[in-house]
Protein backbone atom coordinates (compact mmCIF):
# COMPACT_ATOMS: atom_id res chain seq x y z
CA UNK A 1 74.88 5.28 -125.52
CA UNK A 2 75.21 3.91 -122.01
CA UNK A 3 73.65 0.49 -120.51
CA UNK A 4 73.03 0.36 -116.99
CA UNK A 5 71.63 -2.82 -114.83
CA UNK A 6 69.16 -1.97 -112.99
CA UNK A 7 67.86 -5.49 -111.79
CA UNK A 8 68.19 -9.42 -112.54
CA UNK A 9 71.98 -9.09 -111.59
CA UNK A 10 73.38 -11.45 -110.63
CA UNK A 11 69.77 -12.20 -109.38
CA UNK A 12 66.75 -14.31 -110.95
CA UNK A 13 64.41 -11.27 -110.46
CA UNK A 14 63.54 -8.00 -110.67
CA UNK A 15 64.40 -7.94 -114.47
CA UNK A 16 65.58 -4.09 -115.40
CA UNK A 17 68.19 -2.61 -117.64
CA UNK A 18 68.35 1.20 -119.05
CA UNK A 19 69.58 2.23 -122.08
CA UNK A 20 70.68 5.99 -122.15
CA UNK A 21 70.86 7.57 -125.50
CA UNK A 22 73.53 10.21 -126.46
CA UNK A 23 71.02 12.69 -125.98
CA UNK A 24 69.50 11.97 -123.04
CA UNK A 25 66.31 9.65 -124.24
CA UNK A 26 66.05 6.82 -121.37
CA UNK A 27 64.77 3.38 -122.40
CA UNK A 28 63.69 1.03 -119.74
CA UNK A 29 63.75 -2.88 -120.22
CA UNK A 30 61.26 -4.38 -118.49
CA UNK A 31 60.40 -3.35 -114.93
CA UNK A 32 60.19 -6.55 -112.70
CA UNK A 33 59.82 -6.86 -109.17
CA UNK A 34 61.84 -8.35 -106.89
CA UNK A 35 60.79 -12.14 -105.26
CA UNK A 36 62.76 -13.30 -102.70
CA UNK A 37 63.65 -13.15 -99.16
CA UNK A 38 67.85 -12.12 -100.12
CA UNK A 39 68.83 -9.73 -97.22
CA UNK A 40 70.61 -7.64 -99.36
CA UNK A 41 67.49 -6.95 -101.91
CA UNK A 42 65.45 -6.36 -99.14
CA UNK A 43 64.86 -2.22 -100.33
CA UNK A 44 64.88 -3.23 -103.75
CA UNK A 45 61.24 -3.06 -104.52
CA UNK A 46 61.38 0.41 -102.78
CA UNK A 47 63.83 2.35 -104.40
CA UNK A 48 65.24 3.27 -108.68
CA UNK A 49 68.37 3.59 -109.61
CA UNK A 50 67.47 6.12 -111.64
CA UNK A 51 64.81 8.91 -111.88
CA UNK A 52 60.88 7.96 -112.96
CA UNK A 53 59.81 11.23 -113.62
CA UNK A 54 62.55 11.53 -116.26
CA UNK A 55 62.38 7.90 -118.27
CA UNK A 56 60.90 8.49 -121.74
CA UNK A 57 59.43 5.09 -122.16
CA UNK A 58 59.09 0.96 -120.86
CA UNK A 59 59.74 -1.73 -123.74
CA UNK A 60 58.40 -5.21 -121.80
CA UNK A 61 59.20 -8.19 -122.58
CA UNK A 62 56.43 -10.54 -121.10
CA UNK A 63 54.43 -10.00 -117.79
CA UNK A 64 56.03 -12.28 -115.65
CA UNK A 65 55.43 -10.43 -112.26
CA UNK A 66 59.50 -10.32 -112.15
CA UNK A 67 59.37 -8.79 -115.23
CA UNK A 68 56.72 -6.33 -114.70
CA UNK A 69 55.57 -6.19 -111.40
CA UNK A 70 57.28 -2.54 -110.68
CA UNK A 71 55.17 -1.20 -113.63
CA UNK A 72 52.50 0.55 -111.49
CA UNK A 73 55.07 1.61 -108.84
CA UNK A 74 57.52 3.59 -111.61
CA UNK A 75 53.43 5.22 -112.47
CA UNK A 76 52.95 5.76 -109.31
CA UNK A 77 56.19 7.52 -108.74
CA UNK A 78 56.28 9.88 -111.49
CA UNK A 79 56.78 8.03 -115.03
CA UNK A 80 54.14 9.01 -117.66
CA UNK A 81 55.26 7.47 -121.31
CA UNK A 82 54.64 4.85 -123.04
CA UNK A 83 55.33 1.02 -122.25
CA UNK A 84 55.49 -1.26 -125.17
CA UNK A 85 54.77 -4.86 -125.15
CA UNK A 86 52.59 -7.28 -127.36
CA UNK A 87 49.66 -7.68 -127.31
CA UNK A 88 48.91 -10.81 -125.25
CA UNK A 89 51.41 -9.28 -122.22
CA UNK A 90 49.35 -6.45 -122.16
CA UNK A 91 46.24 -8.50 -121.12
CA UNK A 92 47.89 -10.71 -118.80
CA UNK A 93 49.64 -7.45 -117.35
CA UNK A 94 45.62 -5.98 -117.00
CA UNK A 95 45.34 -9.14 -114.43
CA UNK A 96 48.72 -9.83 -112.96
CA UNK A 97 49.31 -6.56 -111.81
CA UNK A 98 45.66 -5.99 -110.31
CA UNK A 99 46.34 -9.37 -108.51
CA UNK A 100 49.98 -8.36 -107.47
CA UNK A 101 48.63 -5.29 -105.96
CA UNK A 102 45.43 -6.99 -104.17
CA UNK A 103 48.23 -9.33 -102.68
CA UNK A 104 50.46 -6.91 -101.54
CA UNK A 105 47.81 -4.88 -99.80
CA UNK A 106 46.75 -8.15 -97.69
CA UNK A 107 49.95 -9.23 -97.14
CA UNK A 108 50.47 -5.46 -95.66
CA UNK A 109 47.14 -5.91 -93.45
CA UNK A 110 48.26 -9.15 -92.35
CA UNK A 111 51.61 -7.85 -91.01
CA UNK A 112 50.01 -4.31 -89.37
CA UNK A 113 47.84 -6.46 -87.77
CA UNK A 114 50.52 -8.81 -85.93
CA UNK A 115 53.02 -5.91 -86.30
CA UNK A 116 55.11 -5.17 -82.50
CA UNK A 117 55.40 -1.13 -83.43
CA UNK A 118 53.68 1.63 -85.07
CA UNK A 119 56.59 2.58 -86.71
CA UNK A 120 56.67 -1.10 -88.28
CA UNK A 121 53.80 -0.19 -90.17
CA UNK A 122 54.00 -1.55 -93.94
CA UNK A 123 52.55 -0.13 -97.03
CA UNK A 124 51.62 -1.95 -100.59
CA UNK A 125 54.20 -0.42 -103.14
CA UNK A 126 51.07 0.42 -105.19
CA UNK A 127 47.48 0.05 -105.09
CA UNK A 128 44.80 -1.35 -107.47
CA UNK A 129 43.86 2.34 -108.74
CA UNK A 130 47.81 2.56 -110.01
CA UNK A 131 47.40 -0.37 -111.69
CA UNK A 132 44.78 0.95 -114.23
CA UNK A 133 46.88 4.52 -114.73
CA UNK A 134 49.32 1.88 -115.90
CA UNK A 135 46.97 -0.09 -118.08
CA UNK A 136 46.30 2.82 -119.40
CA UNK A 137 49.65 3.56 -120.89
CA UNK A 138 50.40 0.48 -123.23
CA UNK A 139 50.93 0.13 -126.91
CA UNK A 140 51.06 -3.46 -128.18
CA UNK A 141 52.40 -4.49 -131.10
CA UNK A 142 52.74 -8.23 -133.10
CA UNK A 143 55.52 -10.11 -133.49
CA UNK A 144 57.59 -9.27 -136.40
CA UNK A 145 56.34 -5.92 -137.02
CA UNK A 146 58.77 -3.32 -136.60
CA UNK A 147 57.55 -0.27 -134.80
CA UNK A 148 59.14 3.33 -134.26
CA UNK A 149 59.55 3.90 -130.38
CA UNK A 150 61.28 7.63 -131.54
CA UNK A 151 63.05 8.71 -134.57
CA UNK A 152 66.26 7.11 -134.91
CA UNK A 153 64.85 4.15 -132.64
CA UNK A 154 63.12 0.98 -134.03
CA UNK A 155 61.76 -2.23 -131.95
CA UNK A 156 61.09 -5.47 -133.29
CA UNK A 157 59.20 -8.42 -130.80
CA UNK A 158 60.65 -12.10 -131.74
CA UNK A 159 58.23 -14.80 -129.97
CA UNK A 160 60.38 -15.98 -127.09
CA UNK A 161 58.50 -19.05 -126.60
CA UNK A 162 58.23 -18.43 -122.48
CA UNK A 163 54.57 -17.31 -121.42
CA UNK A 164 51.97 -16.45 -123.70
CA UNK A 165 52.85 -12.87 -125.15
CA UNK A 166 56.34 -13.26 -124.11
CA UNK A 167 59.47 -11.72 -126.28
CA UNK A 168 62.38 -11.22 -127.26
CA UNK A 169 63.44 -7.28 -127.79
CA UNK A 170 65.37 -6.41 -131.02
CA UNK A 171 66.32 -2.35 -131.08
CA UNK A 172 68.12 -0.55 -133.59
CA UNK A 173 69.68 2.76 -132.78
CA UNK A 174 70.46 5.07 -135.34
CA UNK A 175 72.61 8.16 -133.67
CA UNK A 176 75.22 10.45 -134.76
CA UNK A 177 75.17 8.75 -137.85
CA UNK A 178 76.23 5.15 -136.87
CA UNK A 179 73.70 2.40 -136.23
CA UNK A 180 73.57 -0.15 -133.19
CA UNK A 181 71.72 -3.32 -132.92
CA UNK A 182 71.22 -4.67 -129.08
CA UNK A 183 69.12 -7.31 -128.61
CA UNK A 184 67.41 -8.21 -124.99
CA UNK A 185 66.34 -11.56 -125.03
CA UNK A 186 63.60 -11.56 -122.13
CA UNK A 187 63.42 -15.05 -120.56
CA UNK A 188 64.01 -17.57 -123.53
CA UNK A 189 61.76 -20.34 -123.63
CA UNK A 190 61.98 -24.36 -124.72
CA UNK A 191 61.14 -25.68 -128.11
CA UNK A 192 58.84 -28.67 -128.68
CA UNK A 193 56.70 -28.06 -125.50
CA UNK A 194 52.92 -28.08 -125.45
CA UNK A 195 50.42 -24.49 -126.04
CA UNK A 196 52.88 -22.33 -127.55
CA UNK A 197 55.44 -21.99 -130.61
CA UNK A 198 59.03 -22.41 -130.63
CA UNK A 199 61.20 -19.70 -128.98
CA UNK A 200 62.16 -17.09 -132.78
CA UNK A 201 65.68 -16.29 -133.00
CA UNK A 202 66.30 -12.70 -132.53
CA UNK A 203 67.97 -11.28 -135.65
CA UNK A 204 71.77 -10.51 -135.33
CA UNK A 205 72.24 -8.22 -132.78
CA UNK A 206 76.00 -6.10 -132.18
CA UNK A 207 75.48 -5.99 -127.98
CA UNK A 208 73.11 -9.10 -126.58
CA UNK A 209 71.98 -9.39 -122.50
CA UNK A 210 70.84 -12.67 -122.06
CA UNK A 211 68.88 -14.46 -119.72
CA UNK A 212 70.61 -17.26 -117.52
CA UNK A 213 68.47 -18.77 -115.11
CA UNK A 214 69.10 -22.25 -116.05
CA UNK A 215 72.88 -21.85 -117.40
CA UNK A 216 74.06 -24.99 -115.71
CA UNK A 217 71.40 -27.50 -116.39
CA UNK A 218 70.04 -29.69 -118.45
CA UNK A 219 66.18 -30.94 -118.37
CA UNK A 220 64.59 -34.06 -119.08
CA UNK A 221 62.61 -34.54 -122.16
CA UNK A 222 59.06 -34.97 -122.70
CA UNK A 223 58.98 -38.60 -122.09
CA UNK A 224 60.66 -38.92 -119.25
CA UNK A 225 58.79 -36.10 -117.87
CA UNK A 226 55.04 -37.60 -118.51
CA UNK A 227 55.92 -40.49 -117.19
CA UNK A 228 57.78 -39.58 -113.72
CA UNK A 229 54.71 -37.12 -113.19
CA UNK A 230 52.07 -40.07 -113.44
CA UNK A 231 54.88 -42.08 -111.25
CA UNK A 232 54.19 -39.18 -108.53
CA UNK A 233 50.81 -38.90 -108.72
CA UNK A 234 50.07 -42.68 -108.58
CA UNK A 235 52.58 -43.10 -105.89
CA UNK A 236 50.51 -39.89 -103.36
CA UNK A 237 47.33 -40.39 -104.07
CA UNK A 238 46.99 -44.04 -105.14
CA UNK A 239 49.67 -45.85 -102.91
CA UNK A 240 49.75 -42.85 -99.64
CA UNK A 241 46.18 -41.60 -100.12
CA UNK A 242 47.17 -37.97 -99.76
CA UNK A 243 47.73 -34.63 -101.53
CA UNK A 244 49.85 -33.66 -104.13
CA UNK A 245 50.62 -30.31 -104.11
CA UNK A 246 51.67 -28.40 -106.95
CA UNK A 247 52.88 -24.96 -106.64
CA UNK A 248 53.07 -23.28 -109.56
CA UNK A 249 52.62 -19.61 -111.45
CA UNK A 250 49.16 -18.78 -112.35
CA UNK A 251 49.90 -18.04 -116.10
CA UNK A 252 52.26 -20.45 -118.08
CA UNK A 253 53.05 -23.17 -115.39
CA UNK A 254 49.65 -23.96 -114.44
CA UNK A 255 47.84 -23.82 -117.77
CA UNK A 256 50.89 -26.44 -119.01
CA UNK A 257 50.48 -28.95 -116.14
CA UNK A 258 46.41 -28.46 -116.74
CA UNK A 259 47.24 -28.69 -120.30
CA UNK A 260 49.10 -32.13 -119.55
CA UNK A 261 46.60 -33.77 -117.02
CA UNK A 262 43.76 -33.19 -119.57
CA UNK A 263 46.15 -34.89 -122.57
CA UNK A 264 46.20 -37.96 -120.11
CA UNK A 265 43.04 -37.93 -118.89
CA UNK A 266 41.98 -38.11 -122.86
CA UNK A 267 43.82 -41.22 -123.23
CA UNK A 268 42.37 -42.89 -120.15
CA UNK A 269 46.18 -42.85 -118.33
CA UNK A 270 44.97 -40.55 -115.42
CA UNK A 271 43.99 -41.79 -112.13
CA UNK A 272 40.05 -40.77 -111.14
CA UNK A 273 41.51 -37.94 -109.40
CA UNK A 274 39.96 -34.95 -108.36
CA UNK A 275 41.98 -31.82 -109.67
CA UNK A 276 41.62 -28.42 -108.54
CA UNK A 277 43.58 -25.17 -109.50
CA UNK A 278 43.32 -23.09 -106.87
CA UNK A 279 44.15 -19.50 -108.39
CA UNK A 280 41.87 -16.72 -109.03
CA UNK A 281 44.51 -15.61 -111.41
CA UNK A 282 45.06 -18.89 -113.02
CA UNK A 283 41.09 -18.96 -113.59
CA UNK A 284 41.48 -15.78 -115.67
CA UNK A 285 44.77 -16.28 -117.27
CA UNK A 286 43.73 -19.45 -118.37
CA UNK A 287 40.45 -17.77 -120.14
CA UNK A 288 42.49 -15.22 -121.36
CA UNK A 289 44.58 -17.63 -122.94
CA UNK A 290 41.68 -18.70 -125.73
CA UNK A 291 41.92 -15.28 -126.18
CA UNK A 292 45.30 -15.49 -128.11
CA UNK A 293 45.47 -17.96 -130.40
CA UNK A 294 48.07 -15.90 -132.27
CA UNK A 295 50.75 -17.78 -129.55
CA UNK A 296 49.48 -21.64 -129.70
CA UNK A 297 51.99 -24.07 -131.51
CA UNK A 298 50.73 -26.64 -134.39
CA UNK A 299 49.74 -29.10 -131.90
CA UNK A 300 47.34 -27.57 -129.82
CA UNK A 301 46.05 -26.00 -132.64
CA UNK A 302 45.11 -29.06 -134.08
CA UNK A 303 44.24 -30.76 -130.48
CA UNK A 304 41.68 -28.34 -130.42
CA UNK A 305 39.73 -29.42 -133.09
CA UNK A 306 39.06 -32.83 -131.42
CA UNK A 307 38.99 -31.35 -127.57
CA UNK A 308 37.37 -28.03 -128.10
CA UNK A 309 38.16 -27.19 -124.12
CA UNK A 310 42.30 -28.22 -123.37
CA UNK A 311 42.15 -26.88 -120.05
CA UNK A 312 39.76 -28.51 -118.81
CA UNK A 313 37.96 -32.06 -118.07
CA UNK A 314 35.41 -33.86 -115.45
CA UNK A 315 37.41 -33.96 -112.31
CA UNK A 316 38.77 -30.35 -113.25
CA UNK A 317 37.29 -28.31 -111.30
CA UNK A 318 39.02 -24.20 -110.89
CA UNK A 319 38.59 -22.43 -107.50
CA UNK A 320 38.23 -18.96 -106.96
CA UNK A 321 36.21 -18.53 -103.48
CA UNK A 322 38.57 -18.57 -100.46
CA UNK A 323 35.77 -20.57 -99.00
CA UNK A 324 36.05 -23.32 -101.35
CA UNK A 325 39.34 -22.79 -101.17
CA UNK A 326 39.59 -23.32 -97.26
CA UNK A 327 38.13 -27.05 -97.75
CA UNK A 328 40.42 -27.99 -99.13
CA UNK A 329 42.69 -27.55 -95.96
CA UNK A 330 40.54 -29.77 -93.90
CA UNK A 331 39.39 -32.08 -97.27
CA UNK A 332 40.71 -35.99 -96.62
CA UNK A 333 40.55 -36.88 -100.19
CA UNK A 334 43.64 -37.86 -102.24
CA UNK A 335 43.76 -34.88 -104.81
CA UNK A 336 46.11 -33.12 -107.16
CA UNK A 337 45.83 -28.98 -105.67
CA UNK A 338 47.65 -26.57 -108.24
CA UNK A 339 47.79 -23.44 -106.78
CA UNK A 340 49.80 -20.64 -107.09
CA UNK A 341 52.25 -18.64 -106.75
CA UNK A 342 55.18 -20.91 -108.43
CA UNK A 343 57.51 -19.66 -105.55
CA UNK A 344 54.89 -20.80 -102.44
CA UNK A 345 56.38 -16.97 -100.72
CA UNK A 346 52.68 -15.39 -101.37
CA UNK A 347 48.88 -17.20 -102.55
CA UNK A 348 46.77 -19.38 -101.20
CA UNK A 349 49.62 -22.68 -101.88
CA UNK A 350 51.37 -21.09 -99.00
CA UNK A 351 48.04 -22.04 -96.77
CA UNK A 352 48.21 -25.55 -97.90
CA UNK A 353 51.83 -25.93 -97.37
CA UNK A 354 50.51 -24.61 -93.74
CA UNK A 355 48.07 -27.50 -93.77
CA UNK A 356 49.43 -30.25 -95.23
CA UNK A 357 53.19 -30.04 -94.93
CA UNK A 358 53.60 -31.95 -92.11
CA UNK A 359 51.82 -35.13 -93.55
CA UNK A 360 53.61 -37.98 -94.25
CA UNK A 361 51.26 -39.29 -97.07
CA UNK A 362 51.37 -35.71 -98.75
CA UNK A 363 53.44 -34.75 -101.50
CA UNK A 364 55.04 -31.21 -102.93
CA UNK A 365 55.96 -30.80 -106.27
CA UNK A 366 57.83 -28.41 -107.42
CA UNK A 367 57.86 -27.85 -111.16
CA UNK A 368 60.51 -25.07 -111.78
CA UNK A 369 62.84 -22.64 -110.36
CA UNK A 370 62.50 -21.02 -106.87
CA UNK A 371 64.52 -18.09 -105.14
CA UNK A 372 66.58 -19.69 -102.88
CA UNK A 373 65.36 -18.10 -99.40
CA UNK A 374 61.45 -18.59 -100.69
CA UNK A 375 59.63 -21.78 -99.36
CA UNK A 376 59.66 -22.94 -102.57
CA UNK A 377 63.70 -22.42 -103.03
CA UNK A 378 63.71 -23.90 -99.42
CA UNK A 379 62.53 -27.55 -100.20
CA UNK A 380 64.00 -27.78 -103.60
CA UNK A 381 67.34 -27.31 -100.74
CA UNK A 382 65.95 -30.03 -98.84
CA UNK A 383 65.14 -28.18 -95.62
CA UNK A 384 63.26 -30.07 -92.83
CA UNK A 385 61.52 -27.71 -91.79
CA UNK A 386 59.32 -23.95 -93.20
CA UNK A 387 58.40 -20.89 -91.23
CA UNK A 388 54.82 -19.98 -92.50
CA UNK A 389 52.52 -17.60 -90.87
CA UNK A 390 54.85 -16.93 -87.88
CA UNK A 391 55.17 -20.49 -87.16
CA UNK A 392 57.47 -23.43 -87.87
CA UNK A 393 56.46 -26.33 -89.46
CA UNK A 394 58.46 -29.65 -90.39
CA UNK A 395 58.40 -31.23 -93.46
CA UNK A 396 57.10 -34.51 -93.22
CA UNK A 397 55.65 -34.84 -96.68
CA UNK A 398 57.52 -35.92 -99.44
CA UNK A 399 59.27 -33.25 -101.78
CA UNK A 400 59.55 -34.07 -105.74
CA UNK A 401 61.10 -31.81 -108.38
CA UNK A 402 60.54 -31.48 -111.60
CA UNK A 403 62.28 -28.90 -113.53
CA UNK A 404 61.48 -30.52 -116.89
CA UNK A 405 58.52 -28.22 -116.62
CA UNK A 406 60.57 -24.86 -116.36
CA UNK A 407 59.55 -22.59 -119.10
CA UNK A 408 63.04 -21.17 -119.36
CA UNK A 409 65.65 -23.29 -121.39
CA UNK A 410 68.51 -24.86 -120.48
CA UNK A 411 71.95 -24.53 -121.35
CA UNK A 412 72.31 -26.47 -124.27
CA UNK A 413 68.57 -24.52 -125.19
CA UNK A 414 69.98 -20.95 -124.43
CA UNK A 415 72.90 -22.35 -126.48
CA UNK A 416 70.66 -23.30 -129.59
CA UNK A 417 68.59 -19.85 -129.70
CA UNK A 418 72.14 -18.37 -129.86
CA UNK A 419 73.64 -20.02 -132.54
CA UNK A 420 72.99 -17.25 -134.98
CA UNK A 421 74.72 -14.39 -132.52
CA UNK A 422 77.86 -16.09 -132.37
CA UNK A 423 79.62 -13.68 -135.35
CA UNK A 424 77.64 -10.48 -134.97
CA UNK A 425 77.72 -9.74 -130.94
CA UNK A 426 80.83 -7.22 -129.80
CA UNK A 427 79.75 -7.68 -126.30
CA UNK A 428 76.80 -10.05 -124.41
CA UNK A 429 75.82 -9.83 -120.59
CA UNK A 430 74.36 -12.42 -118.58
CA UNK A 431 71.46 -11.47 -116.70
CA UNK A 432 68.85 -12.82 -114.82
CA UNK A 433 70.66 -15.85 -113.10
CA UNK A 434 72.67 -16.59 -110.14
CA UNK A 435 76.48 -16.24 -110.51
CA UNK A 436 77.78 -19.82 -110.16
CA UNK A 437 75.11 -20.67 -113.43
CA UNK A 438 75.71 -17.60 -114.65
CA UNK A 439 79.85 -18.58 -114.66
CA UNK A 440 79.00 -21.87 -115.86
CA UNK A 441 76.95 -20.40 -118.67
CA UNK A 442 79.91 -17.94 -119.81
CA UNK A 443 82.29 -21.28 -120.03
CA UNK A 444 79.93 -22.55 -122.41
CA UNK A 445 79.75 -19.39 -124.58
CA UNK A 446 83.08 -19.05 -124.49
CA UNK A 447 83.81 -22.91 -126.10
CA UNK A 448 80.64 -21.91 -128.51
CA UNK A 449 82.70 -18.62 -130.28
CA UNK A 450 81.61 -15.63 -128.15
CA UNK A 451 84.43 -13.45 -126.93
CA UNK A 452 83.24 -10.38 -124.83
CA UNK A 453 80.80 -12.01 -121.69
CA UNK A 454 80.10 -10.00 -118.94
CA UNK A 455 78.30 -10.60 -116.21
CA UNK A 456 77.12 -7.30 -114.31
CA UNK A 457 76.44 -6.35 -111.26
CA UNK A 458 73.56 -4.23 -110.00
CA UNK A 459 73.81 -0.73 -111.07
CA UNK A 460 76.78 -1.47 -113.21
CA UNK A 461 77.11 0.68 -116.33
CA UNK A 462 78.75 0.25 -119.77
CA UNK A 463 79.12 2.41 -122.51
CA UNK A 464 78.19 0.87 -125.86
CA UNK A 465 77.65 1.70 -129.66
């Protein structure tokens, strides 16, 4: 069989890898989009490299819009089989995508609008109407439970840990009378963090790609974490009497910083703040998320029983009018704003950057990683100053970062989770990081007992099994 990259090479997104059988059967890993501003990327999101019509089916890992935010495109262009997933992805895919595709078609208005030339004119890669055609083609399946994608071909989903829903992807092939194990381990998450379980480790796999977004870092623990955020918060809204500004993804990110504020509030160490989470899709993801309980780890389950509502307290208060989400802008009031997306390059945090960026007494937190040419990637660089909305604006406000929130694990994490591969892989490729990580990562492999590393490059192809 034949492995080809297709995406999240030597890149952080657009997570896509094909597996080409002996006879011809075409198996997509996840179909992610590209985020990022990366000059060389810039068609990505446009073109395959390979044909739609032809794939036989989608195995996703989570829905993560870099995961599966090309979903309704590869519909749109021709591809009519089945996408596997479990079962929580597929209902935060039902929501993510119809809000990726309502973004891109204002973000496509906005430009037309402002645009110089007709023959500038910009299109959304799909629309809201390709988005349920998609919907309509999922299968979902639990964790653990092996299922039959063809004959020859079975799938087992290991709970990564990552986002609600989110896996790990355990195949084995059966052809020409020899059997292959490869293993895709989606985006690995962190043990002993709040809402969800422990990342699973995959069972032994012959040929391993691996995520590496955090390959060269470490995070702070828990502790440390709780306490620098109440630092922050105490020191902008207390001390400055401004914002803090959180940008963060609508599902995972948000509901664990929500998740946290409402653990403090409990115990009376929260400021009387107001808090708002500014995110029609954090509003549903986060009621779609009492939907699942199948995902939560011991201790929410058993927080639960003494705070029926986690996500929310008093001063909580969830926006999804652009009205009410407008006041904000002009609002004096010291505040905590979560509001996505994560990356601050789309969503309504990119009009409060816009507003409030070029405050002194303001601050932005960043909780996670960032693309580097995305506003987000921008101030985690330190940059003085953003282009938003055609405009420049200096950065006046304080910048904080927090990474101890990342839902991806760290080195000595990614490490841990693949402790049990060490014997059993032939050959593992790094994915889904940049290159100096990525390099960093493969040193550390290397020291741990893994031989064969590779790190592709887009469109690069190997022939396994």
């Amino acid at each position: 069989m034949k492995l080809k990259f297709c995406g999240a090479a030597r890149e952080v997104t657009g997570s896509a890898h094909l597996i080409t059988l002996d006879d011809g059967y075409t198996i997509l890993l996840d179909c992610g989009m590209y985020q990022g501003n990366s000059a060389h990327m810039k068609d990505f999101n446009e073109h395959w490299l390979f044909d739609p019509s032809s794939l036989d089916c989608v195995i996703l890992s989570h829905a993560h819009i870099d995961h599966s935010g090309r979903l309704p495109k590869l519909v749109k262009d021709g591809f009519d089989g089945p996408i596997f997933s479990t079962h929580a992805t597929r209902s935060l895919c039902t929501i993510m995508l119809l809000d990726s595709a309502l973004i891109q078609q204002r973000d496509a208005e906005y430009f037309n609008k402002h645009r110089r030339h007709e023959r500038d004119k910009r299109e959304p890669l799909y629309s809201q109407e390709d988005v349920k055609q998609t919907m309509e083609l999922f299968s979902t399946y639990g964790y653990g439970k092996k299922f039959r994608v063809r004959p020859g071909v079975e799938v087992v989903f290991r709970d990564a840990g990552h986002i609600l829903g989110s896996a790990s992807v355990g195949l084995t092939i059966t052809e020409n009378g020899k059997t292959t194990r490869l293993g895709f381990t989606g985006d690995i998450g962190r043990p002993d963090r709040p809402i969800l379980r422990d990342p699973q480790q995959m069972d032994e796999m012959d040929y391993l790609i691996c995520e590496s977004t955090y390959g060269d870092k470490l995070h702070d623990a828990a502790p440390q974490e709780i306490g620098k955020l109440l630092q922050i918060i105490k020191h902008t809204c207390l001390e400055k009497r401004g914002k803090l500004i959180i940008p963060a993804f609508g599902v995972g990110r948000t509901q664990e910083i929500v998740y946290i504020l409402d653990q403090l509030e409990n115990a009376g160490r929260l400021p009387a703040l107001p808090v708002y989470v500014d995110s029609p899709l954090a509003v549903n993801a986060t009621l779609l998320y009492g939907s699942h309980p199948e995902c939560y780890d011991g201790e929410l389950s058993s927080y639960i029983l003494r705070d029926p509502n986690p996500f929310g307290f008093a001063r909580l208060k969830y926006i999804k009018e652009v009205e009410d989400s407008k006041k904000l802008n002009f609002s004096e009031e010291p505040c905590i704003i979560i509001s996505a997306s994560g990356m601050a390059n789309a969503g309504r945090v990119k009009h409060h950057l816009f507003n409030n960026i070029e405050n002194h007494r303001n601050t932005v937190l960043i909780v996670g990683y960032a693309s580097p040419e995305t506003p987000a990637g921008r101030l985690r660089a330190g940059t003085n100053h953003l282009r938003l909305f055609g405009e420049e604006k200096m950065v006046h406000a304080e910048v904080e970062i927090m990474d101890s929130f990342s839902a991806h694990a760290d080195r000595g994490e990614i490490s841990d989770f693949l402790s049990n591969q060490r014997h059993s892989v032939k050959q593992l490729f790094l994915v889904h990081g940049e290159i100096e990580r990525q390099e960093s990562l493969k040193s550390l492999l290397l020291d741990d007992g893994f031989h064969q590393i590779g790190i592709p490059e887009l469109g690069e192809e190997h022939q396994i099994g």
